[in-house]
Protein backbone atom coordinates (compact mmCIF):
# COMPACT_ATOMS: atom_id res chain seq x y z
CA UNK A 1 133.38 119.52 118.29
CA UNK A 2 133.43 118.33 114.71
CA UNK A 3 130.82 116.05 113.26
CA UNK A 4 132.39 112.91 111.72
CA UNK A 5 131.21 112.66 108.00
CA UNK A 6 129.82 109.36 108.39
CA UNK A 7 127.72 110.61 111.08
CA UNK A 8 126.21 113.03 108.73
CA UNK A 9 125.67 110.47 106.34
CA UNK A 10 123.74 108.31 109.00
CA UNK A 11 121.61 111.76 110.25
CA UNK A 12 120.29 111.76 106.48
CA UNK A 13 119.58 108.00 105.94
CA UNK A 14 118.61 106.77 109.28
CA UNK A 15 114.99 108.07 108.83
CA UNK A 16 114.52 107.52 104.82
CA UNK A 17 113.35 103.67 104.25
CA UNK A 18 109.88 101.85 105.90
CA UNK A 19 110.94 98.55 105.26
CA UNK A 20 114.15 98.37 106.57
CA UNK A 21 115.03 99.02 110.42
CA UNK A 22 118.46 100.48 111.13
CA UNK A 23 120.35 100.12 114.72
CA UNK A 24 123.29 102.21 114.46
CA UNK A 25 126.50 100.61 116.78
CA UNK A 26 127.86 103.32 118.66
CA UNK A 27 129.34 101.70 121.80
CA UNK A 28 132.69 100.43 121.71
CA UNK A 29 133.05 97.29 119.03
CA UNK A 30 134.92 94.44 118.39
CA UNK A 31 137.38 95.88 115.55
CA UNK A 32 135.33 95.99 112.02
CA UNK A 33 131.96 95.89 113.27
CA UNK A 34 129.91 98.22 110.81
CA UNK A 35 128.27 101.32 111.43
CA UNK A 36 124.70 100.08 111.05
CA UNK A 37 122.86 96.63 111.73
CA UNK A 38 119.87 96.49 109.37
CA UNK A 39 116.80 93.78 108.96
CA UNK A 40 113.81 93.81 107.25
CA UNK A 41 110.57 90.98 107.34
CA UNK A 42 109.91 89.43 103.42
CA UNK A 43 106.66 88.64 102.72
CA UNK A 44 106.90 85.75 103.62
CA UNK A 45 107.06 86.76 107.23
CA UNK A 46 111.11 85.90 106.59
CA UNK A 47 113.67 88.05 108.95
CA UNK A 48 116.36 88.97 107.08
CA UNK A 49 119.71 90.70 108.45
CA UNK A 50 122.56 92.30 107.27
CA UNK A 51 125.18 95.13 108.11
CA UNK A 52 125.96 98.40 106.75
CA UNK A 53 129.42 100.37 106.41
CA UNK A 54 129.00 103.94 106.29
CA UNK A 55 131.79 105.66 104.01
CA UNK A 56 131.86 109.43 103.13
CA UNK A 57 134.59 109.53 99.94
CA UNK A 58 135.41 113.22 98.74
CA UNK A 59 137.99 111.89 96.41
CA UNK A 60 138.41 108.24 94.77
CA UNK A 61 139.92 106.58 97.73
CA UNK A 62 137.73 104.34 100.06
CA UNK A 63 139.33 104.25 103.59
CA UNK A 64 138.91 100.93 104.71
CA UNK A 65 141.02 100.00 108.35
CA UNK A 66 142.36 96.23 107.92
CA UNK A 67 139.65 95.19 110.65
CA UNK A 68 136.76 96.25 108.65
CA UNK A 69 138.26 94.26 105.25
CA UNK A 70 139.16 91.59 107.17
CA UNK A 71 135.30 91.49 109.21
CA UNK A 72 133.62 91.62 105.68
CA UNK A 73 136.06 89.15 104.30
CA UNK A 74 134.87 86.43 107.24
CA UNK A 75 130.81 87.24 107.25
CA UNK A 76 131.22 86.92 103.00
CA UNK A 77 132.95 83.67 103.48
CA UNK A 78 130.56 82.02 106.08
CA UNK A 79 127.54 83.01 104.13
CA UNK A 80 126.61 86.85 105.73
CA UNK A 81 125.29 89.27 104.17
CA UNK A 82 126.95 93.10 104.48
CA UNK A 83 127.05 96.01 102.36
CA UNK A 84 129.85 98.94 102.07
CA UNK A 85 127.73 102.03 101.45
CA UNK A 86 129.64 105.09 100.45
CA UNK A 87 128.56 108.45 99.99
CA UNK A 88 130.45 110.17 96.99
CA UNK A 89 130.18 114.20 97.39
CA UNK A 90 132.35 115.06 94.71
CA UNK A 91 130.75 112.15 92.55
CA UNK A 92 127.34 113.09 94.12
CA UNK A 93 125.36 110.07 94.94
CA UNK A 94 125.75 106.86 97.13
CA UNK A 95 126.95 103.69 96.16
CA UNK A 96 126.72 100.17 96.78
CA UNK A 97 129.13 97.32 97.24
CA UNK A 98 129.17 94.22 98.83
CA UNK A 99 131.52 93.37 101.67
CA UNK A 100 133.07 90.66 100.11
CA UNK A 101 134.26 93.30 97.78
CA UNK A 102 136.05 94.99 100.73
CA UNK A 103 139.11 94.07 99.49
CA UNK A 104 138.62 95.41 96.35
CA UNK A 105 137.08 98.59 96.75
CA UNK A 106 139.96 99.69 100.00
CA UNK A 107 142.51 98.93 96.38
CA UNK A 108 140.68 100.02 94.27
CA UNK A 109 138.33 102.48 95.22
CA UNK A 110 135.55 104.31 93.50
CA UNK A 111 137.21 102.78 90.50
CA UNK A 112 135.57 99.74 91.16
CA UNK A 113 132.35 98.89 89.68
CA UNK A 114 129.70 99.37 92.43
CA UNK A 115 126.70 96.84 92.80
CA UNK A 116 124.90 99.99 92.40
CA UNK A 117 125.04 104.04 92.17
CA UNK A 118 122.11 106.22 93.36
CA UNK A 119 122.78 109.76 92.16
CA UNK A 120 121.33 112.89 93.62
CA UNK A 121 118.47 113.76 94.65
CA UNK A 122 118.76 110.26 95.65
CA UNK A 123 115.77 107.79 95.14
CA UNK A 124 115.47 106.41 98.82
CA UNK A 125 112.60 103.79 97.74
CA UNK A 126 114.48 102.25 94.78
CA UNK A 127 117.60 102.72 97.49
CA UNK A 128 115.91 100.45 100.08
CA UNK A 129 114.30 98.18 97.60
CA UNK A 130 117.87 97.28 95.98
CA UNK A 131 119.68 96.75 99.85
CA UNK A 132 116.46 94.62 100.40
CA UNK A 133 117.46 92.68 97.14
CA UNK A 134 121.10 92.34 98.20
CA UNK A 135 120.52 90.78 101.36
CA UNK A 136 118.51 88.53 100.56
């Protein structure tokens, strides 16, 4: 059996940040849910929590399904916080964008300008402390 990519992509982040928690969603999902739920307490004893898209991309395109636009589409709009991260072999790093961008980037795709762009070896710190800063 073949490992999906974004699988491999969650093997090598799930155990890399200490201030974040991840909860990957395996089970079977309303249509869009993201790969990962993620929170993290401020220091002001805050809980803050968004979701996570995994996306491997070995060429520009960014396969997005119309349920996964359309699920980061509604959270943007009411406020919610989610993140579209997308691991970029052939560009070699991982990149950030915002799910109200969904649109956008499934159009676009790595032509868009990402929120951010961590290349390899990637920084995992600086990683988790930018995700902290664009959730909250």
């Amino acid at each position: 059996m073949t490992t999906k990519p974004e699988t491999k992509f969650w093997k090598r982040i799930k155990d890399k940040f200490t201030k974040i928690t991840l909860t990957r969603v395996e089970a079977i999902t309303p249509t869009g849910l993201p790969d990962l739920n993620a929170f993290f307490i401020d220091k002001e004893k805050k809980c803050h929590e968004f979701w996570i898209e995994l996306k491997v991309s070995p060429g520009n395109q960014v396969k997005l399904s119309p349920g996964q636009i359309s699920w980061h589409m509604h959270r943007f709009k009411l406020g919610a916080k989610s993140i579209i991260m997308v691991q970029t072999p052939s560009r070699r790093g991982i990149a950030l964008y915002s799910g109200g961008r969904s649109l956008n980037l499934a159009s676009q795709g790595l032509n868009l300008e990402p929120c951010a762009l961590f290349p390899e070896p990637c920084a995992w710190q600086e990683l988790e402390s930018c995700l902290i800063n664009l959730a909250s």
